[in-house]
Every structure is written in structure tokens, then in C-alpha cells.
Protein backbone atom coordinates (compact mmCIF):
# COMPACT_ATOMS: atom_id res chain seq x y z
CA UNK A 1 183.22 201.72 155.33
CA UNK A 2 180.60 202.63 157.81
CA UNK A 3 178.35 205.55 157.29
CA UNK A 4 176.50 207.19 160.20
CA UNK A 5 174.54 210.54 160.29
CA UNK A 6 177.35 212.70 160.34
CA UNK A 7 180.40 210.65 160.16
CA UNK A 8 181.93 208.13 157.39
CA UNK A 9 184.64 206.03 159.22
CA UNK A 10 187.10 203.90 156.79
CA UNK A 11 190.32 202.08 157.40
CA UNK A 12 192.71 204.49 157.42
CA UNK A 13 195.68 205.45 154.50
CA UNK A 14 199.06 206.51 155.41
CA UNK A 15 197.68 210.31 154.15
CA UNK A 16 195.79 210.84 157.08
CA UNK A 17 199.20 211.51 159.12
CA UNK A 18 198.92 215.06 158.57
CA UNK A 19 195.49 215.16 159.55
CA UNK A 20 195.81 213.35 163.15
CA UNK A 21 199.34 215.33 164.12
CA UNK A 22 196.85 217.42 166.32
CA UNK A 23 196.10 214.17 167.77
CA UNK A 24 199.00 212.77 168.29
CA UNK A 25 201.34 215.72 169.86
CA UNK A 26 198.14 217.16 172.14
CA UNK A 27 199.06 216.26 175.81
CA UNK A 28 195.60 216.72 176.74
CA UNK A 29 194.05 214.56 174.02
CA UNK A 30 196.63 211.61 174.61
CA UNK A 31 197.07 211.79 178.32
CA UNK A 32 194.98 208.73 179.04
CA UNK A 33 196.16 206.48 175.78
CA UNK A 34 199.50 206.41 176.30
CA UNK A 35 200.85 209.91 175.85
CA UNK A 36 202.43 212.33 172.91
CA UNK A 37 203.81 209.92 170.44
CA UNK A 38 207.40 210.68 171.26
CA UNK A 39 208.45 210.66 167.43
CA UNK A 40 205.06 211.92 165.89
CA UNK A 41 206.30 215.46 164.18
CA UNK A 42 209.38 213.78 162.66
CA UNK A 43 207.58 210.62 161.48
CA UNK A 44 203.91 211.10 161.64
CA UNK A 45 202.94 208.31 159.38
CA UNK A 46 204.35 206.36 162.47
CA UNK A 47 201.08 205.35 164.08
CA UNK A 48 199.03 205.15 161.19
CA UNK A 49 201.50 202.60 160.29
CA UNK A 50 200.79 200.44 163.32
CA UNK A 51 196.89 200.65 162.66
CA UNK A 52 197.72 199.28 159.49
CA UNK A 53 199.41 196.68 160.97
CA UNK A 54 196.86 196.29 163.28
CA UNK A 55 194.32 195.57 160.08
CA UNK A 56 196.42 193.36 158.53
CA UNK A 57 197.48 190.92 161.54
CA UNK A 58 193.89 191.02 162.95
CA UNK A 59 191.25 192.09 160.00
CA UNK A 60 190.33 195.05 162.30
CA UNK A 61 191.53 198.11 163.86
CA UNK A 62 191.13 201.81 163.66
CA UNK A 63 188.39 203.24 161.96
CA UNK A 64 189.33 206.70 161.08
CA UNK A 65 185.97 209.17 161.53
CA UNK A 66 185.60 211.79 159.42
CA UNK A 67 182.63 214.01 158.43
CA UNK A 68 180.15 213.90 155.53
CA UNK A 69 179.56 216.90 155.10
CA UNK A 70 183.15 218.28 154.58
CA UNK A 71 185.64 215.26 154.60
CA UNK A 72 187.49 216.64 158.00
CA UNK A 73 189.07 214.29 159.98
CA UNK A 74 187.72 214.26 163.45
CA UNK A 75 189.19 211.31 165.30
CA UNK A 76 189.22 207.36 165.40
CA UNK A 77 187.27 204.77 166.62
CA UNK A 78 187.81 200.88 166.60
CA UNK A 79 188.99 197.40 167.94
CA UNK A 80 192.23 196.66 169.48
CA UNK A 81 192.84 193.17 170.60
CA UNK A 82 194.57 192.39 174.38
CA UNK A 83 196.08 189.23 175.38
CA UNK A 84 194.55 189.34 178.85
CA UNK A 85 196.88 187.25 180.72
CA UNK A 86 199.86 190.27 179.85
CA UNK A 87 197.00 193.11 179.50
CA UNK A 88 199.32 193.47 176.21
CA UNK A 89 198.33 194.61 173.04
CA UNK A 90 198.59 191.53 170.52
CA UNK A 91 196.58 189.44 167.73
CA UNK A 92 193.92 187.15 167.98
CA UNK A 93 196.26 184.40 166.12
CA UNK A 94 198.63 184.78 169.31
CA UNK A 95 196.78 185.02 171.96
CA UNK A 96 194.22 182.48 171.07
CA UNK A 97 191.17 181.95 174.03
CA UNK A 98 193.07 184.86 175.71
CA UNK A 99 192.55 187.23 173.04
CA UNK A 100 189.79 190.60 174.00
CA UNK A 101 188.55 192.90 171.38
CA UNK A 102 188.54 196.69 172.70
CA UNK A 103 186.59 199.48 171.38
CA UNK A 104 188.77 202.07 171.65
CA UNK A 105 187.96 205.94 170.69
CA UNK A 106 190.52 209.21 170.76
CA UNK A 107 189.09 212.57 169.21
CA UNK A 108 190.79 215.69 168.49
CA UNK A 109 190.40 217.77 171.26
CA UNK A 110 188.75 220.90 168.90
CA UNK A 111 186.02 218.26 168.34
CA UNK A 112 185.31 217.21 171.37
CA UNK A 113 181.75 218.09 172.94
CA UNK A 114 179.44 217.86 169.63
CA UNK A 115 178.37 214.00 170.49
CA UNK A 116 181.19 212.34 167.25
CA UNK A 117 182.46 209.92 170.17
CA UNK A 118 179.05 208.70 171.02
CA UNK A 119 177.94 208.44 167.57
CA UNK A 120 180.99 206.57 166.49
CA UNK A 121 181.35 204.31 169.10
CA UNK A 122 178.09 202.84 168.76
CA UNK A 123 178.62 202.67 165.11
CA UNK A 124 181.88 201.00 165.21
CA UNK A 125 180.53 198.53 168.25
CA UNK A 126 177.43 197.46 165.99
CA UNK A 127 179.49 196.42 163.25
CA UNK A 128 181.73 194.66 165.44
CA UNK A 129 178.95 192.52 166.74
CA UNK A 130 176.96 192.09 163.19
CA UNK A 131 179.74 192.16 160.36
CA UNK A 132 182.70 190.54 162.71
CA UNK A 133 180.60 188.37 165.14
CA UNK A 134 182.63 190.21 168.32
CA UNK A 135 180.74 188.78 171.60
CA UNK A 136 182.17 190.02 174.25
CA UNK A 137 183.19 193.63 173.73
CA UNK A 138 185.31 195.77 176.58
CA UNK A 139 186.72 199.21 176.82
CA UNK A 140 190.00 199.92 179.03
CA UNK A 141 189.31 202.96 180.76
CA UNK A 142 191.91 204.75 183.15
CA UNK A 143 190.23 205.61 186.75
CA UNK A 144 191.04 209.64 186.20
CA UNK A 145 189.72 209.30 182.54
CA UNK A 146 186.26 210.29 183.40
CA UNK A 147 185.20 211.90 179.82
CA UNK A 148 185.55 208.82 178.28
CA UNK A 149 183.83 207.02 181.65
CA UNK A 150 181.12 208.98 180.88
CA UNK A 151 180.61 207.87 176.90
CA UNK A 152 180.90 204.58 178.29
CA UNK A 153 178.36 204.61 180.38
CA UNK A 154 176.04 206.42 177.42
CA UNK A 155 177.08 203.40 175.39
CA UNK A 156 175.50 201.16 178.32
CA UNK A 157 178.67 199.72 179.37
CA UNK A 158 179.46 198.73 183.17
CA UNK A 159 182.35 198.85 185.12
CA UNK A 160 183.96 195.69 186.33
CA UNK A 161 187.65 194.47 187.00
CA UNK A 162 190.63 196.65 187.64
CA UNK A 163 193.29 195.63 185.65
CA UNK A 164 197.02 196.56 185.48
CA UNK A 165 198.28 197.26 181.81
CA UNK A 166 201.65 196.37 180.77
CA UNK A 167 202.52 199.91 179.95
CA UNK A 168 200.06 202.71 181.31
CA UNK A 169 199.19 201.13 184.82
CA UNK A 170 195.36 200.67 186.35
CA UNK A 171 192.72 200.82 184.18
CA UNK A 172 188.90 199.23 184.76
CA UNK A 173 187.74 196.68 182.47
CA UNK A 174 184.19 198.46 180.93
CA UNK A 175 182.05 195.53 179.37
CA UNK A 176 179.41 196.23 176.79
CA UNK A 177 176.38 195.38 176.59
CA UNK A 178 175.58 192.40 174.39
């Protein structure tokens, strides 16, 4: 559990389905991170279930964010791990040397614009570095995603490589600062 001003972000419990559906079946929201979950209103413990996995195969994942002061759920924030030979989503047990921790970040759109992203992020990325021991820490940005170019950049990180994922196309290769 991480606490920051606002926000407490924890590993996340299949109960917090209902609270990400917004998430999850907003076209706007998910444009950029793969798109509506195609199965999210009949089984919308679906991707919570893969962040679990996620934990589980890698001892990281999703951190879901939700504020102090009322409990509401206002997005997630955490590490996903590519194998960057396949730009595929995998574990650090399979892809060995290969394997790249991502901070990743999605936000229901009603939340947007009041700074959670920014304040997350850098939450999640400075217990990645002091609790996990991360190094090198990236973000996979689309080109046309430029709201979440823009947290990047207020997180310090810098554009480099263009890389082609295995499912969603180009995407630039954001590096943190260390």
C-alpha cells in the first residue's frame, strides 16, 4: 500500500470490477491502451483478473488509486513487464535480460484534469525504484497519445526509440529518469 496526499493505491481485489466498468467500456479513456475490453459488461472481473495474474507471475502490477478522503476509485497506476525482443507483454521469469518494467497509468475520464495521474505516477515510480530496485524504468506511449506525452514529460521522462507493439502498432519508448 502506498499512501500519497490524496490517493491510497493497493493491489487490487476482484470487487473493484464494478468500480473500473467506466474504465473499461469508455472509448475515449481506452483508445490508446488497447481499446473497450470487448467482454467487460458481461465479465467485468475480467481484467482485474489479469492484474492479478500479473501480481502473482511478476510480484508487481496494477496499483489501483483511490482517494483518501472518500474511498472512490479513480484509476490505476503500475508496472507491466515487456519482453522487448516481441514488444509483448510477459514475466520477468520468461523473458529473462529481455524483460522491461513499464509504468503504466489509465484514469477514468471524469477524473481526469485534477493532477491524480501525476501524483500517482511518481508515487508508483518511487516505489518501484526504492522497494523493488527497478533501474531502468520506461513508459510506452502511442505518437497521437499526447495527454499522457505530456505527464510524461512532467515526470521528467524523454522520448527515445519507436517501437512496434505486437498488438496496438507504433508507440515511443519514454525512459525515466533514474
Amino acid at each position: 500500500m502506498i499512501r500519497t496526499e490524496r490517493l491510497l493505491l493497493r493491489k487490487p481485489v476482484l470487487e473493484d470490477a464494478e468500480a473500473f466498468l467506466e474504465l473499461f467500456t469508455d472509448p475515449v479513456a481506452m483508445e490508446f491502451i488497447g481499446g473497450v475490453h470487448p467482454n467487460a459488461r458481461n465479465d467485468p472481473q475480467f481484467p482485474i483478473h489479469r492484474w492479478l495474474e500479473r501480481w502473482d507471475q511478476n510480484g508487481v502490477g496494477p496499483l489501483v488509486a483511490e482517494r483518501r478522503e472518500d474511498g472512490l476509485v479513480v484509476g490505476r497506476a503500475g508496472l507491466l513487464v515487456w519482453d522487448v525482443r516481441t514488444w509483448t507483454l510477459t514475466t520477468f521469469d520468461s523473458a529473462g535480460e529481455y524483460a522491461q518494467p513499464e509504468l503504466g497509468w489509465a484514469f477514468i475520464r471524469a477524473h481526469w484534469g485534477h493532477g491524480y495521474a501525476t501524483e500517482t505516477a511518481l508515487a508508483v515510480r518511487e516505489w518501484a525504484r526504492a522497494q523493488i530496485g527497478i533501474g531502468r524504468l520506461i513508459s510506452v506511449i502511442a505518437p497521437a497519445n499526447v495527454r499522457s506525452q505530456r505527464l510524461a514529460e512532467r515526470l521528467g521522462a524523454t522520448p527515445g526509440e519507436t517501437v512496434e507493439l505486437f498488438d496496438n502498432g507504433p508507440h515511443v519508448v519514454w525512459e525515466h529518469p533514474r
